[in-house]
Protein backbone atom coordinates (compact mmCIF):
# COMPACT_ATOMS: atom_id res chain seq x y z
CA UNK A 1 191.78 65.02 76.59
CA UNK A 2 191.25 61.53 78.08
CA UNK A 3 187.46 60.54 78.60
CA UNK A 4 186.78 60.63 82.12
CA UNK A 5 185.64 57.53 83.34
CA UNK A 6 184.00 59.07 86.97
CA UNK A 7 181.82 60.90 84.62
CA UNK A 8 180.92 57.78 82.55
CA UNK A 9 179.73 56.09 85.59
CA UNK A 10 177.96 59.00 86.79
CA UNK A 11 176.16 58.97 83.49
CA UNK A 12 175.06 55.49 83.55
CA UNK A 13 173.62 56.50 87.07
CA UNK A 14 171.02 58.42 85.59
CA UNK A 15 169.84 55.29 83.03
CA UNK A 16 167.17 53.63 85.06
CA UNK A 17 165.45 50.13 84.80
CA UNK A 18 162.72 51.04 82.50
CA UNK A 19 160.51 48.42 84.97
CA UNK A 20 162.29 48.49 87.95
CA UNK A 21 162.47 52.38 87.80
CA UNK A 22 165.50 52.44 90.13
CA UNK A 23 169.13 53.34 88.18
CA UNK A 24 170.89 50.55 86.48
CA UNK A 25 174.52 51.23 88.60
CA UNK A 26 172.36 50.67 92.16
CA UNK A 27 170.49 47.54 90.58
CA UNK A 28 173.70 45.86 89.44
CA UNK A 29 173.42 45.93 86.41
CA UNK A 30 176.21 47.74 84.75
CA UNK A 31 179.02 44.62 84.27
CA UNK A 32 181.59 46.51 82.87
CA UNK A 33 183.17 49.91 81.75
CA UNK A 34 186.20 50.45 79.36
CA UNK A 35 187.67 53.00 77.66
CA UNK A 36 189.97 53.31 74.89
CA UNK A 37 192.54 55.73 73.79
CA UNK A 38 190.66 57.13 70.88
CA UNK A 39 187.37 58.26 73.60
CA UNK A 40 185.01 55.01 71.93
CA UNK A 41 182.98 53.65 75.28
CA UNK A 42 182.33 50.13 75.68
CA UNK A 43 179.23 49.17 78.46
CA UNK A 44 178.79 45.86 79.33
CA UNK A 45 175.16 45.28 80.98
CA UNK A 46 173.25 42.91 82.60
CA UNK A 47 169.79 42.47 81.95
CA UNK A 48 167.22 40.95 84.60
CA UNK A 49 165.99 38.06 82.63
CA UNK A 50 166.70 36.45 79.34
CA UNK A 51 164.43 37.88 76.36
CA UNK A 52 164.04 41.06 78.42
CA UNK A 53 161.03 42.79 76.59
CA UNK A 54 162.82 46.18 76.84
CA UNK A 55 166.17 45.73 76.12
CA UNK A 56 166.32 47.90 72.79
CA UNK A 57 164.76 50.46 75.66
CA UNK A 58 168.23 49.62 77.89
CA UNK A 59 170.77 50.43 74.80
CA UNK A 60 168.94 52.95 73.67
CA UNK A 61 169.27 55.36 77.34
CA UNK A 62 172.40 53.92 78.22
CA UNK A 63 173.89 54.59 74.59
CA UNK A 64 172.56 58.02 74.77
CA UNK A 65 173.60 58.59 78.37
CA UNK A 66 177.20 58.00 77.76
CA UNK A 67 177.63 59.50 74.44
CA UNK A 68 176.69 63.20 75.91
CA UNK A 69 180.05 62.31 78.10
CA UNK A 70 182.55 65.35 76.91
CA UNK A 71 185.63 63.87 74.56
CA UNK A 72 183.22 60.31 74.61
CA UNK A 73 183.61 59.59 70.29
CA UNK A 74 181.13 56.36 70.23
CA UNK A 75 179.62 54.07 72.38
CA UNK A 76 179.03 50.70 72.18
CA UNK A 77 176.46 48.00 74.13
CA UNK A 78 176.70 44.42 75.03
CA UNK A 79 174.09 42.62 76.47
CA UNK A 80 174.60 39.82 79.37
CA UNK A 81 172.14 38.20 81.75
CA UNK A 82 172.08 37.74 85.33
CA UNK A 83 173.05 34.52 86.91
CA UNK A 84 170.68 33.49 89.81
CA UNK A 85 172.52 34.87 92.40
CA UNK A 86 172.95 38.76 90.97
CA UNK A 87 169.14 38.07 90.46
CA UNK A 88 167.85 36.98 94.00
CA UNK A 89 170.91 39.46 95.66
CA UNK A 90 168.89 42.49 93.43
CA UNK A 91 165.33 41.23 94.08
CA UNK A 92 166.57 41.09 98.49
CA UNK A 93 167.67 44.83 97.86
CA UNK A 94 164.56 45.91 96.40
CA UNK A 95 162.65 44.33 99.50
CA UNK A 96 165.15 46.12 101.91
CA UNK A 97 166.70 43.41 102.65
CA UNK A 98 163.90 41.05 103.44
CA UNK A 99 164.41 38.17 101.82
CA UNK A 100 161.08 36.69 102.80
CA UNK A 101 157.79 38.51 100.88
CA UNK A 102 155.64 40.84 102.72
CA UNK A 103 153.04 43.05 101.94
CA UNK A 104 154.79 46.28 101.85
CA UNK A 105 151.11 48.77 102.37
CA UNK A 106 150.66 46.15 105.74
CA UNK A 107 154.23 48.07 107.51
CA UNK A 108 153.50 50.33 110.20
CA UNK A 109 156.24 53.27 108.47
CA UNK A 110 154.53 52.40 105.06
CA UNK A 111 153.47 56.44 103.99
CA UNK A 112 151.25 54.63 100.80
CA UNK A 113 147.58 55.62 100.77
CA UNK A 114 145.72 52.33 100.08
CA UNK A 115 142.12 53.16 98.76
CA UNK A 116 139.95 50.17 98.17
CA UNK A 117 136.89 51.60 95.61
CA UNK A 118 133.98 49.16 96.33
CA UNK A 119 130.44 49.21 95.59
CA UNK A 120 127.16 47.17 96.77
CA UNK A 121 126.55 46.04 93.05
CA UNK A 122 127.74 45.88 89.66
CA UNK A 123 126.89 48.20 86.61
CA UNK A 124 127.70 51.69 88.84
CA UNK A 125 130.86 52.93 87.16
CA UNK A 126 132.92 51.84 89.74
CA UNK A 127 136.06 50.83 87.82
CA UNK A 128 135.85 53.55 85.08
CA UNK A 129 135.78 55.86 88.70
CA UNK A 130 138.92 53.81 89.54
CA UNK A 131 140.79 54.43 86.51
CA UNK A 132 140.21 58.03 86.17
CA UNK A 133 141.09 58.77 89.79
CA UNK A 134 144.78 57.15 89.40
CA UNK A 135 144.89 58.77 86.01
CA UNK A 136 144.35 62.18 87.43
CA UNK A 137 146.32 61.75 90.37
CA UNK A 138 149.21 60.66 87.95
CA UNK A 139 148.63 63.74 85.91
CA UNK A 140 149.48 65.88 89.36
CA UNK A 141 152.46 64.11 89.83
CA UNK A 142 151.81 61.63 92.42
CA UNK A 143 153.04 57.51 91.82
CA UNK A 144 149.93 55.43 91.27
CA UNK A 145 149.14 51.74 91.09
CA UNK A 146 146.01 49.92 90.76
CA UNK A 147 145.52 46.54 91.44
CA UNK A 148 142.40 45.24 89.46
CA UNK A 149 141.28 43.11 92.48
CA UNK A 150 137.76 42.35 90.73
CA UNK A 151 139.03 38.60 89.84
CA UNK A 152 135.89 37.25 87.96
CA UNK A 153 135.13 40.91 86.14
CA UNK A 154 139.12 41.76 85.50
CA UNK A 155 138.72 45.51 83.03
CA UNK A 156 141.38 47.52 84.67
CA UNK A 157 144.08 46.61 81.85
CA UNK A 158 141.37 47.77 78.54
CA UNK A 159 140.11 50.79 80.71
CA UNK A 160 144.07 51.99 81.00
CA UNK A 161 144.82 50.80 77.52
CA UNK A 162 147.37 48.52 79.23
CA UNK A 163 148.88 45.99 76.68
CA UNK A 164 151.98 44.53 78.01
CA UNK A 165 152.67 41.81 79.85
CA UNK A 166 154.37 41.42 83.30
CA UNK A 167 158.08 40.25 83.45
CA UNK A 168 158.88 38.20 86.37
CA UNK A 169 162.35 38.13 87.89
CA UNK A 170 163.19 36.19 90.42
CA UNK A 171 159.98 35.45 91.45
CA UNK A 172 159.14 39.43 91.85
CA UNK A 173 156.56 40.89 89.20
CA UNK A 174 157.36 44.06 86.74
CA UNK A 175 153.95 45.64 86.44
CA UNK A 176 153.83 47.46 83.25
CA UNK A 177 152.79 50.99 83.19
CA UNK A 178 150.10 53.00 81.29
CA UNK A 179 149.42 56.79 81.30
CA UNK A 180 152.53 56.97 84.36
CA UNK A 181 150.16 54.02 86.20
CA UNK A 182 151.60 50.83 87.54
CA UNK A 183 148.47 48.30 86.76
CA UNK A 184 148.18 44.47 87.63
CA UNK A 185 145.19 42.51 86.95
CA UNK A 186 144.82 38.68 86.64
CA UNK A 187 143.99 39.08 83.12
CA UNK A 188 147.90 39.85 82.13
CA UNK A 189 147.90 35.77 83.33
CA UNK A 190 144.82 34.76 81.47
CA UNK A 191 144.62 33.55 77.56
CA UNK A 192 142.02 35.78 75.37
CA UNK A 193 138.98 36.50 77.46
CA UNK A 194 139.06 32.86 79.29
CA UNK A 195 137.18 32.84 82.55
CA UNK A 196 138.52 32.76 86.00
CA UNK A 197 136.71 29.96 88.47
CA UNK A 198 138.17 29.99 91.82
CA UNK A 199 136.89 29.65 95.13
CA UNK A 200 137.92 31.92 98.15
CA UNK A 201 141.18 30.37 98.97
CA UNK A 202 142.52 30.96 95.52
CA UNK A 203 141.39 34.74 95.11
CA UNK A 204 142.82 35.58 98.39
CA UNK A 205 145.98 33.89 97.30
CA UNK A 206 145.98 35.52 94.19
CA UNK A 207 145.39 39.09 96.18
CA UNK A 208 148.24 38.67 98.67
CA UNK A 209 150.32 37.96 95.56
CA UNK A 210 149.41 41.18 93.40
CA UNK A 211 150.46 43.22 96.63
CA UNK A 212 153.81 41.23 98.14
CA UNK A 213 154.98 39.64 95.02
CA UNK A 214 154.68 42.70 92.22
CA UNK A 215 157.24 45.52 92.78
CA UNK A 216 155.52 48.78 93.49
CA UNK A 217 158.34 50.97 94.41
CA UNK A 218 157.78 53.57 96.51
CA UNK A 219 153.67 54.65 95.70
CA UNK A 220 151.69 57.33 97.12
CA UNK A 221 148.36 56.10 96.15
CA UNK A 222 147.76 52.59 95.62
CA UNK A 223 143.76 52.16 94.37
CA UNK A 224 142.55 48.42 94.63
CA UNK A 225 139.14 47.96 92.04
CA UNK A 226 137.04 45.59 94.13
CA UNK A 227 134.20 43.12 92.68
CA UNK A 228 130.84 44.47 94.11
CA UNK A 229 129.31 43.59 97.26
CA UNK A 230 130.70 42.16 100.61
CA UNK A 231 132.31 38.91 99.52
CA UNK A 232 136.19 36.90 99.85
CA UNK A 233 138.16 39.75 98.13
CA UNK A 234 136.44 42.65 100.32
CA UNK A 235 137.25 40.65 103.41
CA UNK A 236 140.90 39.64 102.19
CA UNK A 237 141.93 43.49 101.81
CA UNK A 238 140.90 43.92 105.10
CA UNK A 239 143.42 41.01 106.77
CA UNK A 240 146.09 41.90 104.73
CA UNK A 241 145.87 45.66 104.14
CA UNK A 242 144.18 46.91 107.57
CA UNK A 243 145.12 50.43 107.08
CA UNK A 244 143.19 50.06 103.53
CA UNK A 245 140.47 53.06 103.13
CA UNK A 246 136.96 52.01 101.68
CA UNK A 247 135.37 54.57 98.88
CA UNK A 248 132.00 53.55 98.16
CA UNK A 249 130.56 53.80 94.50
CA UNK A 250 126.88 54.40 93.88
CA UNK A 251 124.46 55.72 91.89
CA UNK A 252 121.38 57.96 92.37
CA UNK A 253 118.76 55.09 92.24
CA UNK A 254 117.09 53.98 96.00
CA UNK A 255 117.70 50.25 94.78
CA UNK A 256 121.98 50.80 94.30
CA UNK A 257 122.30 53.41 97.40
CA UNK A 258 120.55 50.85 99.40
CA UNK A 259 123.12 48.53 98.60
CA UNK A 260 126.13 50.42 98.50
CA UNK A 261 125.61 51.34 101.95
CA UNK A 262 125.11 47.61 102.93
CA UNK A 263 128.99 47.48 101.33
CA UNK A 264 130.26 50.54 103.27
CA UNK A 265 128.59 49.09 106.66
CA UNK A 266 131.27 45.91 106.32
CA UNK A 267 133.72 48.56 107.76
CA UNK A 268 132.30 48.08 111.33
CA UNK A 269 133.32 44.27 111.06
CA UNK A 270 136.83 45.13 109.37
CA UNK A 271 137.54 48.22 111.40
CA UNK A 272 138.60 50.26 108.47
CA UNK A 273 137.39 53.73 107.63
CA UNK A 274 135.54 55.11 104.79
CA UNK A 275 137.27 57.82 102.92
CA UNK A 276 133.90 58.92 101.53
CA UNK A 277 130.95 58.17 98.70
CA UNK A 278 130.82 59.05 94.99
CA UNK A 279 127.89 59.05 93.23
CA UNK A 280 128.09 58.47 89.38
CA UNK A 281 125.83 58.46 86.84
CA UNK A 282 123.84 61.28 88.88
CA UNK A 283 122.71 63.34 85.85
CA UNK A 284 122.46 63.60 82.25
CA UNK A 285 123.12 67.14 81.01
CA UNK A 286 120.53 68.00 78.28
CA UNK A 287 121.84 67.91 74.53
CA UNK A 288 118.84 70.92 74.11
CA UNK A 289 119.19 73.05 76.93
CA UNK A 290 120.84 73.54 80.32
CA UNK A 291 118.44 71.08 82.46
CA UNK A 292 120.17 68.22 84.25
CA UNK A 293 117.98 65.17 83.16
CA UNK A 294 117.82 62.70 86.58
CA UNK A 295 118.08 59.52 84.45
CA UNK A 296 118.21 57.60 87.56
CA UNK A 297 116.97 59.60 89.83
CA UNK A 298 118.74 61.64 92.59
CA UNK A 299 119.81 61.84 96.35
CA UNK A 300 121.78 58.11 96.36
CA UNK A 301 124.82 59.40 96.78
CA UNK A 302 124.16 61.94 99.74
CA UNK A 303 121.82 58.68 101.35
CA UNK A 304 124.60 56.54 101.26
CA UNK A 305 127.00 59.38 103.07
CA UNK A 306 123.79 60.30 105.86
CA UNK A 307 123.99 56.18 106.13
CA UNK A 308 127.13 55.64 107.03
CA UNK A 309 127.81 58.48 109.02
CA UNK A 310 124.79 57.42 111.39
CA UNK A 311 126.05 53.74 111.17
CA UNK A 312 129.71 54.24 111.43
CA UNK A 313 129.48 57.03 114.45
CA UNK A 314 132.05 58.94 111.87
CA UNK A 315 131.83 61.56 109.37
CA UNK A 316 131.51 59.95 105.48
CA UNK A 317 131.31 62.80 103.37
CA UNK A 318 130.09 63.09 99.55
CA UNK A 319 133.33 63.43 97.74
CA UNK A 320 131.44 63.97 94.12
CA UNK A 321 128.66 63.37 91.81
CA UNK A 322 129.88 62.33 88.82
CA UNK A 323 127.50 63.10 85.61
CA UNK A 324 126.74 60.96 82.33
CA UNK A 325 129.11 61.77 79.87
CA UNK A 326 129.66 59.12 76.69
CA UNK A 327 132.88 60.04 76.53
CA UNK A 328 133.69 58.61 79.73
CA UNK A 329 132.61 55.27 78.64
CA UNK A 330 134.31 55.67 75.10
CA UNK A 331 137.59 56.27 76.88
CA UNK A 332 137.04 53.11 78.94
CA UNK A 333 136.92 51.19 75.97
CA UNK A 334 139.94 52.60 73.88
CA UNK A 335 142.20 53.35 77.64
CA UNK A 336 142.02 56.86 77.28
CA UNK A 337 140.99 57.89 80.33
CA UNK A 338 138.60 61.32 80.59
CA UNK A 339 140.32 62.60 82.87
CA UNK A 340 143.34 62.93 80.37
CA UNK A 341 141.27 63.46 76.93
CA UNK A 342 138.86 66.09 78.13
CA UNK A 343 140.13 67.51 81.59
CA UNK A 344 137.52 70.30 81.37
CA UNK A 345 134.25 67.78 80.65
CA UNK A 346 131.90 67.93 83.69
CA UNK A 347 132.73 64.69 84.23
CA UNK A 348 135.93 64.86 84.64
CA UNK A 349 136.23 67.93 86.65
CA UNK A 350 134.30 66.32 89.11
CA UNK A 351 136.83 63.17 89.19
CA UNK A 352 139.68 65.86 89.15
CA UNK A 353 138.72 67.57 92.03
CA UNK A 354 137.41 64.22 94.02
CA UNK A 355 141.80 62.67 92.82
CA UNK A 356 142.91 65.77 94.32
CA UNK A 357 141.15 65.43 97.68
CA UNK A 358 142.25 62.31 98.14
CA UNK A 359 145.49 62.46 96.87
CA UNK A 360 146.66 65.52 98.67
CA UNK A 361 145.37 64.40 101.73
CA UNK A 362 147.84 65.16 104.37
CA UNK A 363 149.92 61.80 105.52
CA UNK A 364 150.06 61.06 109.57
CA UNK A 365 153.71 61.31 111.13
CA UNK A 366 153.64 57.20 111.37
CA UNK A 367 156.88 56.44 110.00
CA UNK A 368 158.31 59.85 109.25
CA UNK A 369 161.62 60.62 111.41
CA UNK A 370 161.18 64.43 113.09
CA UNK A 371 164.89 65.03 113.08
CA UNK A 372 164.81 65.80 117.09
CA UNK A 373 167.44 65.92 119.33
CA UNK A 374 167.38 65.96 122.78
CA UNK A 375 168.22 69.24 124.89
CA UNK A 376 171.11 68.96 127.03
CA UNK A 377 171.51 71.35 128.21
C-alpha cells in the first residue's frame, strides 16, 4: 500500500523546535514532503539560523517521527535555512502577531506568576533558594524560567548546571534549558568570568531585554534572582513587571532580618505585594545527636514576616525555614539542584513544600474567558 502522505504530515506535527518548543509544521519549518513509489520519505526542513546548534537534534526526531509512518521504508533529511522573511514572519507569530517587543508578564490576560526573590544583603542563600524553587516546581510539572537578574553577581547558569549558549533568531533569544528550566543570565553574553560595569541605564536595559526579547513560551512561574538590597534592578522589575511578587530571603541573624525587611518595605513605594519570607540557613542539624545547632541564631525569619505585616497593613507569612545542609551548596556548585538529588533531605523538603505553595497557588480569573452566554430567554 501507498504511504500516506496526511499521516506523514501529521507525524512531523508532533517533531517540535527543540528551542522554540512549538511543532516544526506550525513554525514553518517543514519546506517540503515527497514520496516515492517504493515508501522512501524525503523531508526538506528549514532551520532558524545558519549553524543551528541542534540540528543533529532536528534529523534525529523528525527522522524518527516519519519512519514509525506504516508502509514508510526510509527516510531521508535535508537541511535549508530561513531567508529573512520566513524568519521575522515566524518570530511575529510567536509574539501573536505583535511585531513590536513587549514584555509579555506586563499584559493584563498574562496567567504567568512573576516572583522576584530579593534579599536586604548578600551571602543569605538567596539564589541557591531561587534555583531549587524552579527546580522543584519543574519536577511537579509546571513551566519555569528564571531570569538571573543579579547583573554584577550573575550564578544562576553554574547553580542549574546550564552550559549552552543562547541562539538568537531574528532578534528573539532561545534560552537554553536545564533540569526542564528555561534560564537567562548575562553571563551566557560574557567571556570567562569577565566583570560586568554598568550604570543604571544599562542594567535596566539589559532587564527589559531578558523579559521582551527571550522567548518564554507560555510559563507558569517565571522566578527573577535579584542582586541584594533596594537598588536600579529592584526598582526596574517594578516599572516593567508591576504585577511582579516580592519573596524576601533572610537569615536568622538580627543584623540580615533587619535588612531584609528594609528590602521587603520597598513594596510600599512600588505597590507590589509580598508573597512571603524564607529564612535559610536557620539551623544546623547535629552530626552527634538530634539538637538543631542555631549557627546564626534564630527568629529572623518570623521578624521579618511580623515586620512587614505591621508595615505593609497585609498579611506576609513565613513560607519556610530552610536548614544547613552541605549538600545544598555542593549541588550549587556542580548544577544539581537538592531539590532533585536528595528530595527527602530536610532541606529540601522544606524548599519542596515552600515550590508547591507558591506554585499551586490558585490564578485570578484576569484573562481567563468564563464561556458565558447570555439568557434570552
Amino acid at each position: 500500500m501507498p504511504v500516506d502522505l496526511d499521516a506523514v504530515h501529521a507525524a512531523l506535527a508532533t517533531v517540535k523546535d527543540p528551542e522554540i518548543h512549538q511543532p516544526i509544521t506550525d513554525l514553518g519549518m517543514v519546506k517540503s514532503v515527497d514520496v516515492d513509489s517504493a515508501g522512501a520519505v524525503a523531508v526538506e526542513v528549514y532551520l532558524t539560523v545558519a549553524g543551528c546548534p541542534m540540528r543533529d537534534r532536528i534529523t534525529t526526531d523528525v527522522t524518527n517521527a516519519v519512519a514509525a509512518v506504516p508502509e514508510v521504508t526510509g527516510v531521508s533529511v535535508v537541511l535549508d535555512v530561513m531567508s529573512d522573511e520566513q524568519r521575522q514572519a515566524m518570530t511575529a507569530k510567536l509574539r501573536g502577531g505583535e511585531a513590536q517587543r513587549e514584555i509579555p508578564f506586563a499584559r493584563a490576560d498574562s496567567l504567568t506568576r512573576v516572583f522576584a526573590v530579593a534579599s536586604g544583603k548578600g551571602g543569605v542563600g538567596k539564589s541557591s533558594v531561587t534555583v531549587n524553587l524552579a527546580a522543584a516546581m519543574a519536577a511537579d510539572g509546571l513551566m519555569v524560567g528564571v531570569v538571573d537578574a543579579d547583573i554584577y553577581g550573575h550564578s544562576i547558569p553554574r547553580m542549574l548546571g546550564v552550559d549552552g549558549r543562547p541562539t538568537q533568531v531574528d532578534g528573539l533569544i532561545m534560552p537554553p534549558q536545564s533540569h526542564g528550566v528555561k534560564v537567562i543570565s548575562i553571563g551566557m553574553f560574557t567571556a570567562g568570568n569577565t566583570p560586568v560595569v554598568w550604570r543604571g541605564p544599562m542594567l535596566h536595559r539589559a532587564l527589559q531585554q531578558f523579559l521582551a526579547d527571550v522567548w518564554w513560551g507560555d510559563l507558569d512561574v517565571l522566578l527573577m534572582d535579584l542582586p541584594p538590597g533596594t537598588g536600579d534592578i529592584a526598582i526596574s522589575v517594578a516599572q516593567l513587571v508591576p504585577t511582579a511578587e516580592l519573596l524576601v530571603v533572610t537569615t536568622p541573624q538580627q543584623a540580615a532580618a533587619e535588612v531584609a525587611e528594609r528590602a521587603g518595605t520597598i513594596a510600599l513605594q512600588t505597590h507590589q505585594r509580598v508573597a512571603g519570607v524564607i529564612e535559610n540557613m536557620a539551623w544546623l542539624p547535629c552530626p552527634h545527636c538530634d539538637e538543631r545547632v542555631e549557627v546564626f541564631g534564630s527568629g529572623g525569619g518570623a521578624q521579618v514576616a511580623s515586620g512587614l505585616t505591621r508595615s505593609l497593613g497585609a498579611d506576609v507569612p513565613l513560607l519556610g525555614a530552610v536548614p544547613i545542609d552541605v549538600r545544598l551548596r555542593e549541588g550549587g556548585d556542580n548544577g544539581s539542584p537538592l531539590v532533585l538529588t536528595d528530595p527527602d533531605a530536610p532541606a529540601a523538603v522544606t524548599l519542596r513544600q515552600i515550590a508547591q505553595r507558591l506554585g499551586h497557588r490558585e490564578r485570578g480569573l484576569l484573562g481567563k474567558s468564563l464561556s458565558l452566554t447570555p439568557n434570552r430567554g
